[in-house]
PDB file of N, CA and C in Angstrom:
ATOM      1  N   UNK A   1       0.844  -1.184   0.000  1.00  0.00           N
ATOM      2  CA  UNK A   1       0.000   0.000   0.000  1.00  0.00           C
ATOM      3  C   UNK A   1       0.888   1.245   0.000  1.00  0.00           C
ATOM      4  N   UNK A   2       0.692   2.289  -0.751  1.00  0.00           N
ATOM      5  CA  UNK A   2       1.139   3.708  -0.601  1.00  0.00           C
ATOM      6  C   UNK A   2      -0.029   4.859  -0.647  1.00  0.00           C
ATOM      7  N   UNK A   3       0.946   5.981  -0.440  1.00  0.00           N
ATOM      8  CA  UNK A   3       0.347   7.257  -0.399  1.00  0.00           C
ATOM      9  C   UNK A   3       1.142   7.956  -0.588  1.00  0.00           C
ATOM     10  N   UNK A   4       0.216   9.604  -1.079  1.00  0.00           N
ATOM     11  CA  UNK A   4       0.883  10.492  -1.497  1.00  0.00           C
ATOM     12  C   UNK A   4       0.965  11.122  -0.522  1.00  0.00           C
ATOM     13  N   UNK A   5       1.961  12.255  -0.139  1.00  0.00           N
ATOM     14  CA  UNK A   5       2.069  13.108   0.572  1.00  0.00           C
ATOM     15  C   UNK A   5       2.455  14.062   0.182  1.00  0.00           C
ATOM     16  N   UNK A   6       1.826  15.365   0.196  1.00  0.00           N
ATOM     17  CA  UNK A   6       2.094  16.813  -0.152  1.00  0.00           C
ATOM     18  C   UNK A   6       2.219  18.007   1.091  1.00  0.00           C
ATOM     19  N   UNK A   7       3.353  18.795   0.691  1.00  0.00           N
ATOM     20  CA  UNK A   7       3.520  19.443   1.332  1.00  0.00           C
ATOM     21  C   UNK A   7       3.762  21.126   0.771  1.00  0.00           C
ATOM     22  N   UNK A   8       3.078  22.049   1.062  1.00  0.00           N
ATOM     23  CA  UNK A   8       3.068  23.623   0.820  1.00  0.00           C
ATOM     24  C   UNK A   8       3.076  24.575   1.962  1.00  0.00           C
ATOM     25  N   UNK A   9       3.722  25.486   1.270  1.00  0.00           N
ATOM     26  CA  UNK A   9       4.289  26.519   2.622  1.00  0.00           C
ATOM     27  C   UNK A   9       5.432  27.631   2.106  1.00  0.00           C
ATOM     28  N   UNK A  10       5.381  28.399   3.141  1.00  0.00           N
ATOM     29  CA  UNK A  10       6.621  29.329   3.106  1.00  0.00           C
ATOM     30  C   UNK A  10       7.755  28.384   3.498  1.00  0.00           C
ATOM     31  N   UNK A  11       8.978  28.729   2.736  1.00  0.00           N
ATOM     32  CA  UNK A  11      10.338  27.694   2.888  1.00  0.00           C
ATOM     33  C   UNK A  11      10.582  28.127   4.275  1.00  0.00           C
ATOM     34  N   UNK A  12      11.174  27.183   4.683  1.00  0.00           N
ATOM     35  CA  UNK A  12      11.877  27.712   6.071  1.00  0.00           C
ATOM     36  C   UNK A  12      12.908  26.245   6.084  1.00  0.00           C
ATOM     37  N   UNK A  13      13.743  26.527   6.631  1.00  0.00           N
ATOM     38  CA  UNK A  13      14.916  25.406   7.540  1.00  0.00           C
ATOM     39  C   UNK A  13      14.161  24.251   7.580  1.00  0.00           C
ATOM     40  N   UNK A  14      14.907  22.550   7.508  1.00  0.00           N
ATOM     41  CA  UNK A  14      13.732  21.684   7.849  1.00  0.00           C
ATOM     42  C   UNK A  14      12.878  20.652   7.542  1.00  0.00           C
ATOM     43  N   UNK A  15      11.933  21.425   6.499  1.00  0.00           N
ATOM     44  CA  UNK A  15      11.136  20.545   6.374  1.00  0.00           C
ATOM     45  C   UNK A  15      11.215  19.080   5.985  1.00  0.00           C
ATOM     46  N   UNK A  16      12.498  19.774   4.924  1.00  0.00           N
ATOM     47  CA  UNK A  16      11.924  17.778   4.428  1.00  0.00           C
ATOM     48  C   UNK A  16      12.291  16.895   5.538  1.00  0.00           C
ATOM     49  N   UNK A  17      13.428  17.616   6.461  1.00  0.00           N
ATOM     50  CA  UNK A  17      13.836  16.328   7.288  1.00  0.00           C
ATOM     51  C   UNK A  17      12.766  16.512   8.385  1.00  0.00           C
ATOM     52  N   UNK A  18      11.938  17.227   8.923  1.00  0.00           N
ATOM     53  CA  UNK A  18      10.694  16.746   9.754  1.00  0.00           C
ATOM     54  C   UNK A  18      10.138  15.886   8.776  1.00  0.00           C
ATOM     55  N   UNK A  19       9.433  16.025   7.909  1.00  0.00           N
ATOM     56  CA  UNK A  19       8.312  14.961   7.468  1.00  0.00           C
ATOM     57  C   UNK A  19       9.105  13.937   7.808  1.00  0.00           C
ATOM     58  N   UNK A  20      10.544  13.527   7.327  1.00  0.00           N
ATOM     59  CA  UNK A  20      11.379  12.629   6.588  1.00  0.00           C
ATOM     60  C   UNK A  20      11.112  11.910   7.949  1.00  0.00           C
ATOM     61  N   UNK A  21      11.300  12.628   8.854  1.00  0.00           N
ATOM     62  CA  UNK A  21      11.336  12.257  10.586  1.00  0.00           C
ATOM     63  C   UNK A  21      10.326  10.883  10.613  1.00  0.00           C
ATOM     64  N   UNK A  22       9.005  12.415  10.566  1.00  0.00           N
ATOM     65  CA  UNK A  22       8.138  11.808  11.144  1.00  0.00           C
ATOM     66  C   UNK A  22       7.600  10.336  10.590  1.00  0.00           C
ATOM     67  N   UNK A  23       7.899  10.756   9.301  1.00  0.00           N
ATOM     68  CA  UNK A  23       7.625   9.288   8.282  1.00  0.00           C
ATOM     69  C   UNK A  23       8.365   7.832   8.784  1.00  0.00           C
ATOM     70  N   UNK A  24       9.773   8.178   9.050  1.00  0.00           N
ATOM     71  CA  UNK A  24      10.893   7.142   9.506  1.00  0.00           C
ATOM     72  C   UNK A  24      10.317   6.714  10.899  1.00  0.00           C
ATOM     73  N   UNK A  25       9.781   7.135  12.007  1.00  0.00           N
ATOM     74  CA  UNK A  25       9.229   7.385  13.169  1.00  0.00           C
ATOM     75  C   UNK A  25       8.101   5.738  13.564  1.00  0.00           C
ATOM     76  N   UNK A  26       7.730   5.936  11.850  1.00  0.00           N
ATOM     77  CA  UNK A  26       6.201   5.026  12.562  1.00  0.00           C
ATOM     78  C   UNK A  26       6.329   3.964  10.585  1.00  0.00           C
ATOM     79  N   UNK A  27       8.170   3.889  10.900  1.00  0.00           N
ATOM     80  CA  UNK A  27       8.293   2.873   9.458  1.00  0.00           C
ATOM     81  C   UNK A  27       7.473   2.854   8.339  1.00  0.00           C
ATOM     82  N   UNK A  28       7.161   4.335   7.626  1.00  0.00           N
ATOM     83  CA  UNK A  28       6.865   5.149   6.251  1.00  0.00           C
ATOM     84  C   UNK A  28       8.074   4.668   5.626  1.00  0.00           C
ATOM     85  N   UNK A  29       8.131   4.131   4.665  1.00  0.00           N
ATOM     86  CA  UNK A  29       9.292   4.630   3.234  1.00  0.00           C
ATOM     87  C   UNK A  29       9.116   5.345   2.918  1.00  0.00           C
ATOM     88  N   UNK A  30      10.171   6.396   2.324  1.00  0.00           N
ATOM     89  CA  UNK A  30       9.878   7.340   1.217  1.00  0.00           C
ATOM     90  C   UNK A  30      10.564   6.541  -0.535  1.00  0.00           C
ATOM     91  N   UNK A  31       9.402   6.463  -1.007  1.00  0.00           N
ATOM     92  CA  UNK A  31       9.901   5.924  -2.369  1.00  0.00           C
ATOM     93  C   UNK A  31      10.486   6.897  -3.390  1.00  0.00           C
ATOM     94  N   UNK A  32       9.698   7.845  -3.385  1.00  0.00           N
ATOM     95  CA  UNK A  32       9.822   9.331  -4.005  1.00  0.00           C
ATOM     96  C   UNK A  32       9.793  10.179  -3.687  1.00  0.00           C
ATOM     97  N   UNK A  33      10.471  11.352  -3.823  1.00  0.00           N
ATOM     98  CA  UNK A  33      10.344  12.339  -3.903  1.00  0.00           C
ATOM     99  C   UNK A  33      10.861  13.546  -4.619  1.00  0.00           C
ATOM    100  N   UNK A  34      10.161  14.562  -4.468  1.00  0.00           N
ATOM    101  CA  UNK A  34      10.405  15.957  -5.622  1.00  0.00           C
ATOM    102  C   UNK A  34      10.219  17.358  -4.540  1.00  0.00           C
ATOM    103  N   UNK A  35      10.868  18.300  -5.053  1.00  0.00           N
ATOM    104  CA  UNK A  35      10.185  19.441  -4.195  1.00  0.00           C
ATOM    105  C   UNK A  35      11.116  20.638  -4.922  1.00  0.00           C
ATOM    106  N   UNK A  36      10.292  22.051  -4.817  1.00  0.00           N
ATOM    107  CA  UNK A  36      10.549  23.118  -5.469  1.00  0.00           C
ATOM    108  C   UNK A  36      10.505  24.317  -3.920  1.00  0.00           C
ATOM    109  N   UNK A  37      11.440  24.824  -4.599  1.00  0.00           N
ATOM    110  CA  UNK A  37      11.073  26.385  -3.932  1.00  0.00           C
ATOM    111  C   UNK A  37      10.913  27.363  -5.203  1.00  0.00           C
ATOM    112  N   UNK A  38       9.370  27.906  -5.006  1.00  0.00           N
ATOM    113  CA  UNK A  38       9.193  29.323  -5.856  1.00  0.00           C
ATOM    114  C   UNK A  38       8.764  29.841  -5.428  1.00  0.00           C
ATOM    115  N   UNK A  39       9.856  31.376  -5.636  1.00  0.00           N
ATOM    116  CA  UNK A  39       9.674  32.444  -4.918  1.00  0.00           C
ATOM    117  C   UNK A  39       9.422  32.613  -3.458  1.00  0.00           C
ATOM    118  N   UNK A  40      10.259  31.494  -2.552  1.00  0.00           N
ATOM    119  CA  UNK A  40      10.253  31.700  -1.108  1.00  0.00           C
ATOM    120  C   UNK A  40       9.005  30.412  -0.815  1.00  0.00           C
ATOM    121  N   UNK A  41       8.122  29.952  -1.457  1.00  0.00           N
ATOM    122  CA  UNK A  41       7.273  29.085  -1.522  1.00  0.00           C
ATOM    123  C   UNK A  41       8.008  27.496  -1.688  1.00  0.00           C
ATOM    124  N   UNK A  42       7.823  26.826  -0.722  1.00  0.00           N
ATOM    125  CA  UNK A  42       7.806  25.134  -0.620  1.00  0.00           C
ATOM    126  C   UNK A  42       6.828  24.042  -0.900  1.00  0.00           C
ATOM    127  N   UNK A  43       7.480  23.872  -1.895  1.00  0.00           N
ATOM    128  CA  UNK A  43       6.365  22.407  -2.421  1.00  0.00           C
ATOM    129  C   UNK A  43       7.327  21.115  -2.307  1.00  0.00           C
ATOM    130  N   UNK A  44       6.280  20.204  -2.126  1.00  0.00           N
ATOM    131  CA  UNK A  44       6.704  18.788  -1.681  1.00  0.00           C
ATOM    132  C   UNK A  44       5.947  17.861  -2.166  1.00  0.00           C
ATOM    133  N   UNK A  45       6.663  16.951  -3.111  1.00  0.00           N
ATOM    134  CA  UNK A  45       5.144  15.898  -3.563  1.00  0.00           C
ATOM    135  C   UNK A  45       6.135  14.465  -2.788  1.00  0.00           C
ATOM    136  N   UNK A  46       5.748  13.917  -1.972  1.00  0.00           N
ATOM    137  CA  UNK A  46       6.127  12.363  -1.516  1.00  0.00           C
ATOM    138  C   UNK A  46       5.408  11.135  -1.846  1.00  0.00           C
ATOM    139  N   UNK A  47       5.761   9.938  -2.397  1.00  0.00           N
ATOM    140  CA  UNK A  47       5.674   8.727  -2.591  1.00  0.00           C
ATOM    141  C   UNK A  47       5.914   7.888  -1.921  1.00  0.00           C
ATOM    142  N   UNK A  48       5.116   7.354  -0.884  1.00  0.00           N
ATOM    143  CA  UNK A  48       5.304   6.725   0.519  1.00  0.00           C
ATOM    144  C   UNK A  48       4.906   4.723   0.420  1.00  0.00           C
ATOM    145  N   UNK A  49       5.520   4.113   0.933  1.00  0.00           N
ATOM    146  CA  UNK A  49       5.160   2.891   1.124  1.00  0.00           C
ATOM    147  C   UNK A  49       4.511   3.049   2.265  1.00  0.00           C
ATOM    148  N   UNK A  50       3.393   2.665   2.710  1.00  0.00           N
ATOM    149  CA  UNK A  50       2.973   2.761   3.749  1.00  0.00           C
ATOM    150  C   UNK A  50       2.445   0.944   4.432  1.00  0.00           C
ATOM    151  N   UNK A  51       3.390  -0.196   3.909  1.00  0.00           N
ATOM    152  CA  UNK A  51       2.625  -0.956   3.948  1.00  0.00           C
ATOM    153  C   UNK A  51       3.058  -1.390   5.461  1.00  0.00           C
ATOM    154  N   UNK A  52       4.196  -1.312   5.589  1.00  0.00           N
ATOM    155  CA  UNK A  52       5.018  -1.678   7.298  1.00  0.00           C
ATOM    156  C   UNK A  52       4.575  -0.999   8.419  1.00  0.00           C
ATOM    157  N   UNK A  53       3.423   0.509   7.941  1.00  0.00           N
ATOM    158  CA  UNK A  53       3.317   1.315   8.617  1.00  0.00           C
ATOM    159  C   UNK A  53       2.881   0.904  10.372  1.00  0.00           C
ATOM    160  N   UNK A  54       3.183   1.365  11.417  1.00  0.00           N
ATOM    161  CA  UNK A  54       3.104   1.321  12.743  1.00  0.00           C
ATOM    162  C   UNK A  54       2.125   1.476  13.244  1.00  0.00           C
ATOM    163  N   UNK A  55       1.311   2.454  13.293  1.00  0.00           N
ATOM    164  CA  UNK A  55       0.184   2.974  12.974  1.00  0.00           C
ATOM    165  C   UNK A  55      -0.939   3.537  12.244  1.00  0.00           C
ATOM    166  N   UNK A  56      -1.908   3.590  12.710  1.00  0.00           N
ATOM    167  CA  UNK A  56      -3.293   2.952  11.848  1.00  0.00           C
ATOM    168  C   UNK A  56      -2.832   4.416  10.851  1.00  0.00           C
ATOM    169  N   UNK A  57      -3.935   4.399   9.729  1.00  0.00           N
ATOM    170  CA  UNK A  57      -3.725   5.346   8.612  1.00  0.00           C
ATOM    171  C   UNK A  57      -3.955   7.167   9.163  1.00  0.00           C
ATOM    172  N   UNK A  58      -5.277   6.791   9.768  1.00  0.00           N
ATOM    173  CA  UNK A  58      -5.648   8.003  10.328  1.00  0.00           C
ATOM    174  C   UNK A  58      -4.788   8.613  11.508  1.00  0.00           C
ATOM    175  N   UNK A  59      -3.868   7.654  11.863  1.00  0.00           N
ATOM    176  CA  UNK A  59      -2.957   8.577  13.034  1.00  0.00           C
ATOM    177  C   UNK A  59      -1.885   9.152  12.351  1.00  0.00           C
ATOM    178  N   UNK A  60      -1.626   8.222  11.136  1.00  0.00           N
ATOM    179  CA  UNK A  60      -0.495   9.321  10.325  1.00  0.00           C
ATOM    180  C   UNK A  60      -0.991  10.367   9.797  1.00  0.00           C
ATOM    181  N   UNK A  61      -1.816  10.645   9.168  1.00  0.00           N
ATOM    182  CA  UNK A  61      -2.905  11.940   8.415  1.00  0.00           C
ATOM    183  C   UNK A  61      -2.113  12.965   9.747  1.00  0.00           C
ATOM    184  N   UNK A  62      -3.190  12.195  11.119  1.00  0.00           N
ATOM    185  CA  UNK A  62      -2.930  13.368  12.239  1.00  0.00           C
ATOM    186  C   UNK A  62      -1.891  14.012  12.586  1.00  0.00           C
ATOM    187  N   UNK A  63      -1.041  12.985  12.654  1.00  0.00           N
ATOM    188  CA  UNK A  63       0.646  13.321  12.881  1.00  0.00           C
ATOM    189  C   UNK A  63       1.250  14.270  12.291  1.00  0.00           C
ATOM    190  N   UNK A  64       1.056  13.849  10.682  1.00  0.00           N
ATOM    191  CA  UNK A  64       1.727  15.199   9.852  1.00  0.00           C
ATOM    192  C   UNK A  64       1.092  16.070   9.399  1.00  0.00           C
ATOM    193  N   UNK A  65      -0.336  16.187   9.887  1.00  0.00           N
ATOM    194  CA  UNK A  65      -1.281  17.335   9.833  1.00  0.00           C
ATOM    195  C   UNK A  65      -0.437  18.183  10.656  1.00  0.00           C
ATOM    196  N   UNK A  66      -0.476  17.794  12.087  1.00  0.00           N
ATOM    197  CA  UNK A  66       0.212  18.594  12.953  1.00  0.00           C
ATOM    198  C   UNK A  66       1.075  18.983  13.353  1.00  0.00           C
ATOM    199  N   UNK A  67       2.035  18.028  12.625  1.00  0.00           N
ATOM    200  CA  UNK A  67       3.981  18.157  12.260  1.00  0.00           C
ATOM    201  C   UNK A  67       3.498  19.829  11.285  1.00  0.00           C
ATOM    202  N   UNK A  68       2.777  19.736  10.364  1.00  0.00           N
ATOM    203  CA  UNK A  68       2.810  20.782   9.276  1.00  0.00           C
ATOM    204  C   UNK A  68       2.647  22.246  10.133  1.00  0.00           C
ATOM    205  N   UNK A  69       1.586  21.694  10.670  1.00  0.00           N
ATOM    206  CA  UNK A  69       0.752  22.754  11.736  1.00  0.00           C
ATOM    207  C   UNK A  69       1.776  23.938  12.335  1.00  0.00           C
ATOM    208  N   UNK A  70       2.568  22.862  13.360  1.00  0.00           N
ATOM    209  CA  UNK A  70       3.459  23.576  13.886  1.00  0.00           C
ATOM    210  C   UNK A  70       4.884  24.170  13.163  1.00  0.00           C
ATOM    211  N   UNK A  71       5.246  23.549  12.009  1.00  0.00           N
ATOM    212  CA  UNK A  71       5.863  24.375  10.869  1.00  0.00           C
ATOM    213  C   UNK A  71       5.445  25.374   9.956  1.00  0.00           C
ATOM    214  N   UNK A  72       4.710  25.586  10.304  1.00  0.00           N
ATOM    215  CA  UNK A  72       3.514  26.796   9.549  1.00  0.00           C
ATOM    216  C   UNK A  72       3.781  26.218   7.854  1.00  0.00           C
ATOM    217  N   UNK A  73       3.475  24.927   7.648  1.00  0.00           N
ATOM    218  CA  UNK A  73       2.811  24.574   6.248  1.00  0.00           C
ATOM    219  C   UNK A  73       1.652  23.801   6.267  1.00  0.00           C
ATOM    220  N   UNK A  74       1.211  23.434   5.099  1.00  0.00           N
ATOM    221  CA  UNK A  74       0.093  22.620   4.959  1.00  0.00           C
ATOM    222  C   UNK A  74       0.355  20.953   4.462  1.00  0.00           C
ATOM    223  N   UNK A  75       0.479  20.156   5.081  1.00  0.00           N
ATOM    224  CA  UNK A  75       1.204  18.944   4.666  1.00  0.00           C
ATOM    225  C   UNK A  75      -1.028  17.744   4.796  1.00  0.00           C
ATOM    226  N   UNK A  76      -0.588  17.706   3.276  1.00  0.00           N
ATOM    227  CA  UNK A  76      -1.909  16.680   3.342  1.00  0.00           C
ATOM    228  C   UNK A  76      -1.419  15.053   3.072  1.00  0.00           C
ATOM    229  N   UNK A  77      -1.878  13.979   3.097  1.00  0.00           N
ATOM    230  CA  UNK A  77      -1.728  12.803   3.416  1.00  0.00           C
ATOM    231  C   UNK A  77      -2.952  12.230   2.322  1.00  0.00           C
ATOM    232  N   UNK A  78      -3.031  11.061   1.274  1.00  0.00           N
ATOM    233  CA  UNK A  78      -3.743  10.746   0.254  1.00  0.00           C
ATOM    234  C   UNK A  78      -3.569   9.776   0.093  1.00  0.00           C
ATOM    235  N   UNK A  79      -4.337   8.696   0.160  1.00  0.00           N
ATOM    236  CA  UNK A  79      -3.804   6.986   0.341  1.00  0.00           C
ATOM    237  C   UNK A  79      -3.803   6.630  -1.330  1.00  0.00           C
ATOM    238  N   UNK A  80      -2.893   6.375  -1.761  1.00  0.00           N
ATOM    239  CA  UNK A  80      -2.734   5.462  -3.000  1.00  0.00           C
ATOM    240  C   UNK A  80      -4.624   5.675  -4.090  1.00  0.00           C
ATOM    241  N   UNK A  81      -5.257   5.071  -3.382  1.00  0.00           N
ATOM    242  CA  UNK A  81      -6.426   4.369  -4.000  1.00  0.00           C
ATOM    243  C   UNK A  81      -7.501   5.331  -4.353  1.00  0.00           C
ATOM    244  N   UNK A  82      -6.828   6.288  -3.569  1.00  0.00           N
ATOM    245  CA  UNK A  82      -8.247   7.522  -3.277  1.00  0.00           C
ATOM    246  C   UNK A  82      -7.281   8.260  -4.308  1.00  0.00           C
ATOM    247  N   UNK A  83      -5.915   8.640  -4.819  1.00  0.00           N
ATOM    248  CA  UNK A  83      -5.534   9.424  -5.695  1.00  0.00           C
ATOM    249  C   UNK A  83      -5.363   8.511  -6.424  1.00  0.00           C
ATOM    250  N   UNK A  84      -5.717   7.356  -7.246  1.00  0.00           N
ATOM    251  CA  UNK A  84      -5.452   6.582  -8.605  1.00  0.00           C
ATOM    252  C   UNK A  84      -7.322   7.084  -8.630  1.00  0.00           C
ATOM    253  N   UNK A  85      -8.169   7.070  -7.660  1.00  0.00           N
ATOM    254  CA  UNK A  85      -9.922   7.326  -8.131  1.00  0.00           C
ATOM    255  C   UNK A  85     -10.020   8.455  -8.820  1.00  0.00           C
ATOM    256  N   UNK A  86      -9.318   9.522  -8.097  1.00  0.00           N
ATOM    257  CA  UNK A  86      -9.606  10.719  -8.358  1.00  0.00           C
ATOM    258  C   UNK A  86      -9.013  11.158  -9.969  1.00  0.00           C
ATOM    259  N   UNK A  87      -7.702  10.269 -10.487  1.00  0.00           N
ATOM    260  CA  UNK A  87      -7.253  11.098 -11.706  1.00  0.00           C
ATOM    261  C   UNK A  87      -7.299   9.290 -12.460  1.00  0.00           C
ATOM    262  N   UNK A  88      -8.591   9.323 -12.325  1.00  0.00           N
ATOM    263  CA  UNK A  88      -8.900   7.851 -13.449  1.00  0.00           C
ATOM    264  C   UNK A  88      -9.539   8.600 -14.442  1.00  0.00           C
ATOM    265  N   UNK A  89      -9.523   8.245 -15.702  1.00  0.00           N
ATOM    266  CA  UNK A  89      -9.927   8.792 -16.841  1.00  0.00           C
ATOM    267  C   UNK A  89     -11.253   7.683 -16.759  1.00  0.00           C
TER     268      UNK A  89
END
């Protein structure tokens, strides 16, 4: 099983290695990843194995909802199945 993980925000010091953290934390892979800064702006697209994961799905959502929270970005969480529904032709 995977998921996507996105992350937006003002750049600051960090981030990738919090998510990277929090992901490593509760045995997330990161399979992929990409990320831009424009114009002082942080984007993050992640490719996560989530199959070893530690905890249930919804405690990771929470986790790096609130990892984001307190980094002043917006980090959303998208399980595999729900983003292959959404961009099915």
């Amino acid at each position: 099983m995977n998921a996507v993980i996105t992350v937006l925000g003002k750049d600051t010091v960090g981030i990738l290695a919090k998510v990277s953290s929090e992901c490593a934390k509760v045995d997330v892979n990161i399979l992929e990843v990409t990320q831009s800064v424009l114009q002082g702006m942080f984007a993050m697209i992640m490719f996560v194995d989530i199959s070893k994961c530690t905890v249930p799905f919804s405690q990771l959502v929470d986790s790096l909802t609130a990892s984001g929270e307190q980094m002043g970005v917006k980090i959303h969480v998208m399980h595999e199945d729900i983003f292959n529904a959404m961009h099915k032709i």
